[in-house]
N, C-alpha and C. Protein backbone atom coordinates (compact mmCIF):
# COMPACT_ATOMS: atom_id res chain seq x y z
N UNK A 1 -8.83 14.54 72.15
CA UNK A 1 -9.98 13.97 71.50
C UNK A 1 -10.37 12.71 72.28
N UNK A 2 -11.73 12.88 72.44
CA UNK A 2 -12.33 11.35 73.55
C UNK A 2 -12.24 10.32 72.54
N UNK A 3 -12.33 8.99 72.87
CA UNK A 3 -12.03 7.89 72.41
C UNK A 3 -13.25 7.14 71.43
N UNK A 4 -14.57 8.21 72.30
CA UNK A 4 -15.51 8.08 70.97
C UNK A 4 -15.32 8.69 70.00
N UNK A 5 -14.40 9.87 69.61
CA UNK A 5 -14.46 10.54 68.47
C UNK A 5 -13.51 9.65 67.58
N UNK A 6 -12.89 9.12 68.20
CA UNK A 6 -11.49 9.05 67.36
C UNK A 6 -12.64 7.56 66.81
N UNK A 7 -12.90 6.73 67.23
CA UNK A 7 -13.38 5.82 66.98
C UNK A 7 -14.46 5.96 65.71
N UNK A 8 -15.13 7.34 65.97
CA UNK A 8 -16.28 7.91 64.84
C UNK A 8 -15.51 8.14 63.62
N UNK A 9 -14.12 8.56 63.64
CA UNK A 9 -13.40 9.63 62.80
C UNK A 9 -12.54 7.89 61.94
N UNK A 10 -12.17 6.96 62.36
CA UNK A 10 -11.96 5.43 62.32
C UNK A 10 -12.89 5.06 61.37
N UNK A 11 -13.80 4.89 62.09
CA UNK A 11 -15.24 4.55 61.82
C UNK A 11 -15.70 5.00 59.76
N UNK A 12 -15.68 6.11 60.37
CA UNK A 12 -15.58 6.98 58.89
C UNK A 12 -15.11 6.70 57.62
N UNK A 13 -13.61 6.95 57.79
CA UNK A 13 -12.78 6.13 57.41
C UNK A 13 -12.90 4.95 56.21
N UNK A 14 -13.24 4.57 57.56
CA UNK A 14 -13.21 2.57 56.93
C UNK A 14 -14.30 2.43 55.86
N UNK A 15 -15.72 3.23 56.63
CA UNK A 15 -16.83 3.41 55.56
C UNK A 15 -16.16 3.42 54.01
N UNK A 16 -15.53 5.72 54.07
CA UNK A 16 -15.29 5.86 53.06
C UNK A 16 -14.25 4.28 51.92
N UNK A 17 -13.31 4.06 52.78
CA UNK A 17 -12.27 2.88 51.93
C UNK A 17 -13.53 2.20 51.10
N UNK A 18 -14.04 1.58 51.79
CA UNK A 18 -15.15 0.19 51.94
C UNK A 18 -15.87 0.49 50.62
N UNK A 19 -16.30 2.07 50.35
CA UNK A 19 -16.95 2.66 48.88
C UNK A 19 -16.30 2.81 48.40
N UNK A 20 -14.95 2.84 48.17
CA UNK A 20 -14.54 3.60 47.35
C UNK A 20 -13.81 2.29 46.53
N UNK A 21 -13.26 0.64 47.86
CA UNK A 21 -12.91 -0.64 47.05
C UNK A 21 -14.46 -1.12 46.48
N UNK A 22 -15.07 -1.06 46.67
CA UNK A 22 -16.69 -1.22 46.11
C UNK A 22 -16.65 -0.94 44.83
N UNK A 23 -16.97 0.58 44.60
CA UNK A 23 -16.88 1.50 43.27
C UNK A 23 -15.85 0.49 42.36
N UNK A 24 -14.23 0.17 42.94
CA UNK A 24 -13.18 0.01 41.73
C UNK A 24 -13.68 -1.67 41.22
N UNK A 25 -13.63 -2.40 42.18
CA UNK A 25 -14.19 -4.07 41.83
C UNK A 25 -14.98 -3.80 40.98
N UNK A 26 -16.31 -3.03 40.96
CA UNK A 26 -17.73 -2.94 40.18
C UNK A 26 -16.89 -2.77 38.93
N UNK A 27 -15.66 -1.49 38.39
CA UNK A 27 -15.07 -1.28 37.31
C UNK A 27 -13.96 -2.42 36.63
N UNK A 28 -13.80 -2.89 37.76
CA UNK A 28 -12.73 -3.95 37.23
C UNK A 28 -13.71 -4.89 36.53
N UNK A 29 -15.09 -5.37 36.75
CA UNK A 29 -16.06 -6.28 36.66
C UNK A 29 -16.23 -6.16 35.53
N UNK A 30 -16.95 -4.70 34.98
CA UNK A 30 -17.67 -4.93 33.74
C UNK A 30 -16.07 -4.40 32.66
N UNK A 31 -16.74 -5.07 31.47
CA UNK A 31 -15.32 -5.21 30.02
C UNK A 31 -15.80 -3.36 29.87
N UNK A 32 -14.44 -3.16 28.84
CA UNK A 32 -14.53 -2.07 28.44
C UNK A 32 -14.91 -2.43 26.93
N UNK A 33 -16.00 -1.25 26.21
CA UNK A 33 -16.47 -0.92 25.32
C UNK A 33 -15.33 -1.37 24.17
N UNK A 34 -15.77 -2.77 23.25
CA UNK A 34 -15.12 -2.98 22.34
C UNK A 34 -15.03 -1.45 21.24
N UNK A 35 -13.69 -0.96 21.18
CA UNK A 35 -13.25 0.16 20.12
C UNK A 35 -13.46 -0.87 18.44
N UNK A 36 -14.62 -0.03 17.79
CA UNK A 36 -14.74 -0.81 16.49
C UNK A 36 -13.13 -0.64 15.77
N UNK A 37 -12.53 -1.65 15.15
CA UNK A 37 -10.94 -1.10 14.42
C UNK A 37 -11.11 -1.18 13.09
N UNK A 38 -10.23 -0.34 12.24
CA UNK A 38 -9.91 0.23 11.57
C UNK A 38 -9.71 -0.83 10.20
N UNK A 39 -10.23 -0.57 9.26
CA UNK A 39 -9.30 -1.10 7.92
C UNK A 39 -8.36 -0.76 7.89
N UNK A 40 -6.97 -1.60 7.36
CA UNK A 40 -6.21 -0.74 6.75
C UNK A 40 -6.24 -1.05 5.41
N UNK A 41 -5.15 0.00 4.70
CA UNK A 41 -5.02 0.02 3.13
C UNK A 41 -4.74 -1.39 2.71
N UNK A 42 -3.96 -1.87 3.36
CA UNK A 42 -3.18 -3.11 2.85
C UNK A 42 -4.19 -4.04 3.34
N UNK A 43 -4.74 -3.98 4.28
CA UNK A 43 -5.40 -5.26 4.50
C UNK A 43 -7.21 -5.21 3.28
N UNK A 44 -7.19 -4.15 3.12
CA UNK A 44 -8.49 -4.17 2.21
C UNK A 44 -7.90 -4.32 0.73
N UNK A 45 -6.71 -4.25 0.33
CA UNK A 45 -6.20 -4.76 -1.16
C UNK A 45 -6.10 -6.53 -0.91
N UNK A 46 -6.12 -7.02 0.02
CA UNK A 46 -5.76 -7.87 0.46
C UNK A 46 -6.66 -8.46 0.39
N UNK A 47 -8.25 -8.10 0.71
CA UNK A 47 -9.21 -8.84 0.40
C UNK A 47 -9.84 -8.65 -0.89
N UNK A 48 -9.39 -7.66 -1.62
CA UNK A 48 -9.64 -7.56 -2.88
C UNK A 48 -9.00 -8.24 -3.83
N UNK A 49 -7.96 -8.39 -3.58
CA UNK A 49 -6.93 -9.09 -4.87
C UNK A 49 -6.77 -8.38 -5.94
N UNK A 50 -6.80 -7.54 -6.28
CA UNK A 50 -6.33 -6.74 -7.12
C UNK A 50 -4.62 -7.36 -7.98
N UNK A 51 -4.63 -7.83 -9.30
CA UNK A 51 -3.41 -8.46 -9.56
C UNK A 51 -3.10 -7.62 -10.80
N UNK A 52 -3.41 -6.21 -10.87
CA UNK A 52 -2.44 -4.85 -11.97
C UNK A 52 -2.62 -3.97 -11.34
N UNK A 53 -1.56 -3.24 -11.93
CA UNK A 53 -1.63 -1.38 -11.39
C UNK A 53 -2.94 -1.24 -10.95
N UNK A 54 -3.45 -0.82 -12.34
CA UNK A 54 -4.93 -0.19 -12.82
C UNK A 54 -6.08 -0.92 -11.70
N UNK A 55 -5.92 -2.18 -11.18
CA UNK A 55 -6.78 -2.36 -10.19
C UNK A 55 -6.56 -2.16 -9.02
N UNK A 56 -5.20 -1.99 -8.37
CA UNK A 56 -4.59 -1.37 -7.22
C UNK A 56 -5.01 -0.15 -7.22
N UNK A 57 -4.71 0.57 -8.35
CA UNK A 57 -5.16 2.13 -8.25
C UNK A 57 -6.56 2.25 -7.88
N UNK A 58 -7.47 1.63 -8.90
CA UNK A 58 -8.74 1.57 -8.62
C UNK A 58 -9.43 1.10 -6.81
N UNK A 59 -8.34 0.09 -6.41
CA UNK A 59 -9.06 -0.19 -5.25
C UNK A 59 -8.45 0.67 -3.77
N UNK A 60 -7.54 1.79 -4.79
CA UNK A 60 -6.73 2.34 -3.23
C UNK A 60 -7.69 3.86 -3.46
N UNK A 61 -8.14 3.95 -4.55
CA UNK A 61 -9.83 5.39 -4.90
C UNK A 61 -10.48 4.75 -4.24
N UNK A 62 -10.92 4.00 -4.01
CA UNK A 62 -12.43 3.32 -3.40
C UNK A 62 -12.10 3.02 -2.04
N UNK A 63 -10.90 2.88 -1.31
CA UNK A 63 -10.44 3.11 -0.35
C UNK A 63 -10.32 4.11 0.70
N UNK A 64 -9.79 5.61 -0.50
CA UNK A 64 -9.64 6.81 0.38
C UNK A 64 -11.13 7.41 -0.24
N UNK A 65 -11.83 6.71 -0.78
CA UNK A 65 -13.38 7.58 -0.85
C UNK A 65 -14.47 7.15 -0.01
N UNK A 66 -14.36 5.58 0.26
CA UNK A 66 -14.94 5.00 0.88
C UNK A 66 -14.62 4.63 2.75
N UNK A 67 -13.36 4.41 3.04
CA UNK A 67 -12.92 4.24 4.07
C UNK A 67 -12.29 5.40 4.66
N UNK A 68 -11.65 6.27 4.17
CA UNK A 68 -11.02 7.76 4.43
C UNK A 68 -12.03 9.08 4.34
N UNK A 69 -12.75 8.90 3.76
CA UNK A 69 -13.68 9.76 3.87
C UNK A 69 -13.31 11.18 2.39
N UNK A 70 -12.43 10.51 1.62
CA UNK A 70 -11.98 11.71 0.38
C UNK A 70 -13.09 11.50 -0.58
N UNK A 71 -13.21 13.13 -0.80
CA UNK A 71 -14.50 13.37 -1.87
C UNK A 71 -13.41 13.28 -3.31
N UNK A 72 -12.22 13.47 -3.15
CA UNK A 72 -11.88 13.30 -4.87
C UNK A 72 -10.49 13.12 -4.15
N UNK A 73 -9.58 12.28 -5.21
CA UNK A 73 -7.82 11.92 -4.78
C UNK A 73 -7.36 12.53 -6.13
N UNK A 74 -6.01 12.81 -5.90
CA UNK A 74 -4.71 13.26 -6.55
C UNK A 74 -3.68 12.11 -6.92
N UNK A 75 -2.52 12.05 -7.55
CA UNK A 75 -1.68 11.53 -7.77
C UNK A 75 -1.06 11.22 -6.67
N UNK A 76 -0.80 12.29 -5.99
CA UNK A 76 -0.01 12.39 -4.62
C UNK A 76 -0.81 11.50 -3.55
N UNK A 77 -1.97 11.57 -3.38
CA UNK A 77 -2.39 10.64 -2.68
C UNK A 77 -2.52 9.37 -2.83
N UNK A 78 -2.74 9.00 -4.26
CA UNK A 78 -2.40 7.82 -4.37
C UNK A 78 -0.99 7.39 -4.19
N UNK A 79 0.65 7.83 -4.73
CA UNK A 79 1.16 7.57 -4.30
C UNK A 79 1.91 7.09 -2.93
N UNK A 80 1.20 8.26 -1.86
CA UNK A 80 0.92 8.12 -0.35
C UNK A 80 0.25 6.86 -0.08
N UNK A 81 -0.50 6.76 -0.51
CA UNK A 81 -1.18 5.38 -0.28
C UNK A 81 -0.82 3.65 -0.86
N UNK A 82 0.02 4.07 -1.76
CA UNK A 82 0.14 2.71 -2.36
C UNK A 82 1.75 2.70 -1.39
N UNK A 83 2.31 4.13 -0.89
CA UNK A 83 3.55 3.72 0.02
C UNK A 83 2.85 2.79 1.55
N UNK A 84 2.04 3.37 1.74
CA UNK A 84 1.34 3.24 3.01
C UNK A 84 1.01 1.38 3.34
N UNK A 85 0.36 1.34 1.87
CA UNK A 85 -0.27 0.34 2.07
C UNK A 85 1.17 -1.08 1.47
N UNK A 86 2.99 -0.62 1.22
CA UNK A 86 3.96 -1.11 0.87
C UNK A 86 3.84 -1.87 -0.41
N UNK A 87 3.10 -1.25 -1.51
CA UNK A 87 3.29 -1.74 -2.81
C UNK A 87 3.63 -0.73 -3.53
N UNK A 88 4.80 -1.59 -4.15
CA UNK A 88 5.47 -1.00 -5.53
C UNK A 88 4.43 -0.35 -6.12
N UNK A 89 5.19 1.13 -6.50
CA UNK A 89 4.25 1.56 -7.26
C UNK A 89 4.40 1.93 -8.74
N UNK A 90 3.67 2.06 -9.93
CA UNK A 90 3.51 2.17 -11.17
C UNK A 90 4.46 2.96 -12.10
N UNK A 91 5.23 2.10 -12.89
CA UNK A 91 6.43 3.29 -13.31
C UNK A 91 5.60 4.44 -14.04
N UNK A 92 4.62 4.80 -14.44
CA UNK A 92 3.46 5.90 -14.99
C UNK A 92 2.05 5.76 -13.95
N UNK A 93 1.98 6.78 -13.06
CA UNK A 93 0.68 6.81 -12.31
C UNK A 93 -0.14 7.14 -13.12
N UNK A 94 -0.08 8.53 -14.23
CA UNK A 94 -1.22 8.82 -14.72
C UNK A 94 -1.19 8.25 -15.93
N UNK A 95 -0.42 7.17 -16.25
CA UNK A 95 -0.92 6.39 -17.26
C UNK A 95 -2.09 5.29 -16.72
N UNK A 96 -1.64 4.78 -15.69
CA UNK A 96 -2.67 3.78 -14.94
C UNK A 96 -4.05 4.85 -14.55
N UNK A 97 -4.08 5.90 -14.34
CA UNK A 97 -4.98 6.30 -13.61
C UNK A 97 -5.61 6.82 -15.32
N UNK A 98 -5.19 6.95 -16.21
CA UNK A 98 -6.05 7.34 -17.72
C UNK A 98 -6.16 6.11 -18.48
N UNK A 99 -5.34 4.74 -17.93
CA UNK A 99 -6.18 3.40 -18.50
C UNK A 99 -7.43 3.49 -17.62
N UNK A 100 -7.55 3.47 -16.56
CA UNK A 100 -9.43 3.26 -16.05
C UNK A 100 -9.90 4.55 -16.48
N UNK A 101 -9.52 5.81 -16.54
CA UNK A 101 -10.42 6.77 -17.29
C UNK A 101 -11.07 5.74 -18.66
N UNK A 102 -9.99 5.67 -19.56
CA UNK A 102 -10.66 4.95 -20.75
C UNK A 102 -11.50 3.90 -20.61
N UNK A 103 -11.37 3.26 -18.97
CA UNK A 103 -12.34 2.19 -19.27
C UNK A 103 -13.50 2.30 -18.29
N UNK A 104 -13.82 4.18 -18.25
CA UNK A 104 -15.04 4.41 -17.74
C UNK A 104 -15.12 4.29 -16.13
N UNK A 105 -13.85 3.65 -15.73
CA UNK A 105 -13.55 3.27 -13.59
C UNK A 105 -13.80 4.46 -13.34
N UNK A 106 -12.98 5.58 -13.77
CA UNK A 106 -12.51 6.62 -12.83
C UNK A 106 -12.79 7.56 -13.70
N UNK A 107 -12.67 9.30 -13.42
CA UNK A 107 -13.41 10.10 -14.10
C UNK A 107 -12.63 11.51 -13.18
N UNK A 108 -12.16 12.49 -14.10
CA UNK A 108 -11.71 14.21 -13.64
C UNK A 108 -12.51 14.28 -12.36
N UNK A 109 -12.39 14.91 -10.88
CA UNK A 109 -13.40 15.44 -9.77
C UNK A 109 -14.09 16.81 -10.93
N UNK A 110 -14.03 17.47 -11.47
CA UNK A 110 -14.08 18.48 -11.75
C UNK A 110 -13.51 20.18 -11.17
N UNK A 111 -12.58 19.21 -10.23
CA UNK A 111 -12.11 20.55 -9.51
C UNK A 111 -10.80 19.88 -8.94
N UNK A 112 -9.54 20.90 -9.05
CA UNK A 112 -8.34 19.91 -8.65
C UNK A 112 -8.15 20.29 -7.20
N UNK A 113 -7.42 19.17 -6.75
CA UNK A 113 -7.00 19.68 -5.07
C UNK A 113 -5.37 19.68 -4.97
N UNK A 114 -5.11 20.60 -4.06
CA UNK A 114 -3.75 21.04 -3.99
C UNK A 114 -3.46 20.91 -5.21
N UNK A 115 -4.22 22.36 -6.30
CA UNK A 115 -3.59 22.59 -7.39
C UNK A 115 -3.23 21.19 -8.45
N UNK A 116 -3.50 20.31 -8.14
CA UNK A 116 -3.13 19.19 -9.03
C UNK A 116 -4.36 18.13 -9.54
N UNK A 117 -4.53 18.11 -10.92
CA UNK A 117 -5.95 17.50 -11.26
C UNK A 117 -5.97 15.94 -10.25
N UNK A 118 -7.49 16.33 -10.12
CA UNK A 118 -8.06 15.19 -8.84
C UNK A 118 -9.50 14.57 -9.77
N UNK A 119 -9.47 13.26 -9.44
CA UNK A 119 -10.55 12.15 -9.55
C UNK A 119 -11.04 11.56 -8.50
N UNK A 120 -12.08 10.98 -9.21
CA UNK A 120 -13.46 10.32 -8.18
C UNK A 120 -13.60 9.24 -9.30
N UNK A 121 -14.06 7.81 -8.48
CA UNK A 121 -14.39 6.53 -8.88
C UNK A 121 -15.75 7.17 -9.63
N UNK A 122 -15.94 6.02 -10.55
CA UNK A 122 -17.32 6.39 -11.14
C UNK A 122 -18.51 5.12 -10.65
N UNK A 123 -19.49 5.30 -11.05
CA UNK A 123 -20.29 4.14 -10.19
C UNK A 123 -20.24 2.64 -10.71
N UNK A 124 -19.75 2.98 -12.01
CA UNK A 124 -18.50 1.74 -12.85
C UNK A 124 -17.47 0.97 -11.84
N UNK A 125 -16.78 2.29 -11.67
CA UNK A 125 -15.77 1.77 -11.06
C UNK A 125 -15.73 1.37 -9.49
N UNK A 126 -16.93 1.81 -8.88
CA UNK A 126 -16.97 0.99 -7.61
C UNK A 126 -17.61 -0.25 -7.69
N UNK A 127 -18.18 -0.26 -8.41
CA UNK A 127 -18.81 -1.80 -8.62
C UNK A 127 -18.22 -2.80 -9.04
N UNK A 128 -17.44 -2.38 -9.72
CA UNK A 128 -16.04 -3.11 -10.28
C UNK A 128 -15.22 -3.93 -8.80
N UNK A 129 -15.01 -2.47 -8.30
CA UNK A 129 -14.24 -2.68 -7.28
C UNK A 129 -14.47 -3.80 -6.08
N UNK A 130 -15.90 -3.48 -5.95
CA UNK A 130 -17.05 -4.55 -4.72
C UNK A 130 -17.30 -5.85 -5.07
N UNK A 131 -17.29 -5.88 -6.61
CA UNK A 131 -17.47 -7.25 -6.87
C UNK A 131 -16.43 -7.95 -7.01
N UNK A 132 -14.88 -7.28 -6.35
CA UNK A 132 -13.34 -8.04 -6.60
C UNK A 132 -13.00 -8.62 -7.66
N UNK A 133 -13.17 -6.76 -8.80
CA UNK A 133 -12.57 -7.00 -9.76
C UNK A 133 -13.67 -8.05 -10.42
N UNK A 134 -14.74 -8.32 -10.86
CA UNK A 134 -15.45 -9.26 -11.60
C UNK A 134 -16.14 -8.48 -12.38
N UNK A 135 -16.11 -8.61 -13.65
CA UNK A 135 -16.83 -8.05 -14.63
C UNK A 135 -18.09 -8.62 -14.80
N UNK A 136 -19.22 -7.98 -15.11
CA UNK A 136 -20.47 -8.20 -15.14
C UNK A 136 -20.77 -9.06 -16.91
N UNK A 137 -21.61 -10.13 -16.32
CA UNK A 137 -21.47 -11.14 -17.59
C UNK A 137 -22.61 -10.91 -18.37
């Protein structure tokens, strides 16, 4: 090979490097796309204050309906969730979960999931929930 080729084939080369450290600087330059993050369970009881069962329960429904995306919860999920979110949970769930029935929070889905009767907040009980627990005067 003549000494111009090798020099062309060099030449080349160096170009390609030259684009290709170009290209990575330009990436190192600009930030990467802030990832929006996540609520968690505990940190949204946390801004709620919730200080009984019955409002823990209430604010961990408005949680997996609102932040989780569940059209109706179970017992089981609430229990899952009040583990999740590391609070003791209620020596009677469905006593807490049929005190806010009685007080109009929460309400049957009309259809159970995994075989086990399931509820949905009522528009009571999210408002309840949004206004942190404040009853309307």
């Amino acid at each position: 090979m003549s000494d111009e080729k090798i020099f062309e084939v060099i030449k080349k080369q160096l170009e390609d490097h030259e684009t290709r450290i170009s290209e990575l600087e330009t990436l190192l330059k600009t930030r990467p796309e802030r990832v929006e993050k996540k609520v968690s369970i505990k940190e949204f009881l946390l801004t709620k204050k919730p200080n009984s069962y019955a409002k823990k329960v209430l604010g961990v429904g408005y949680y997996l309906e609102n932040y989780e995306g569940y059209t109706c919860f179970n017992i089981k999920d609430l229990e899952s969730w009040f583990r999740s979110a590391k609070e003791p949970l209620p020596k009677n769930m469905n006593d807490t979960v049929n005190g806010n029935i009685s007080q109009g929070y929460i309400m049957e889905a009309g259809s159970e999931k995994d075989n086990i009767t399931a509820w949905v907040l009522t528009k009571t009980g999210e408002d309840y929930v949004e206004s942190g627990f404040q009853k309307e005067k």
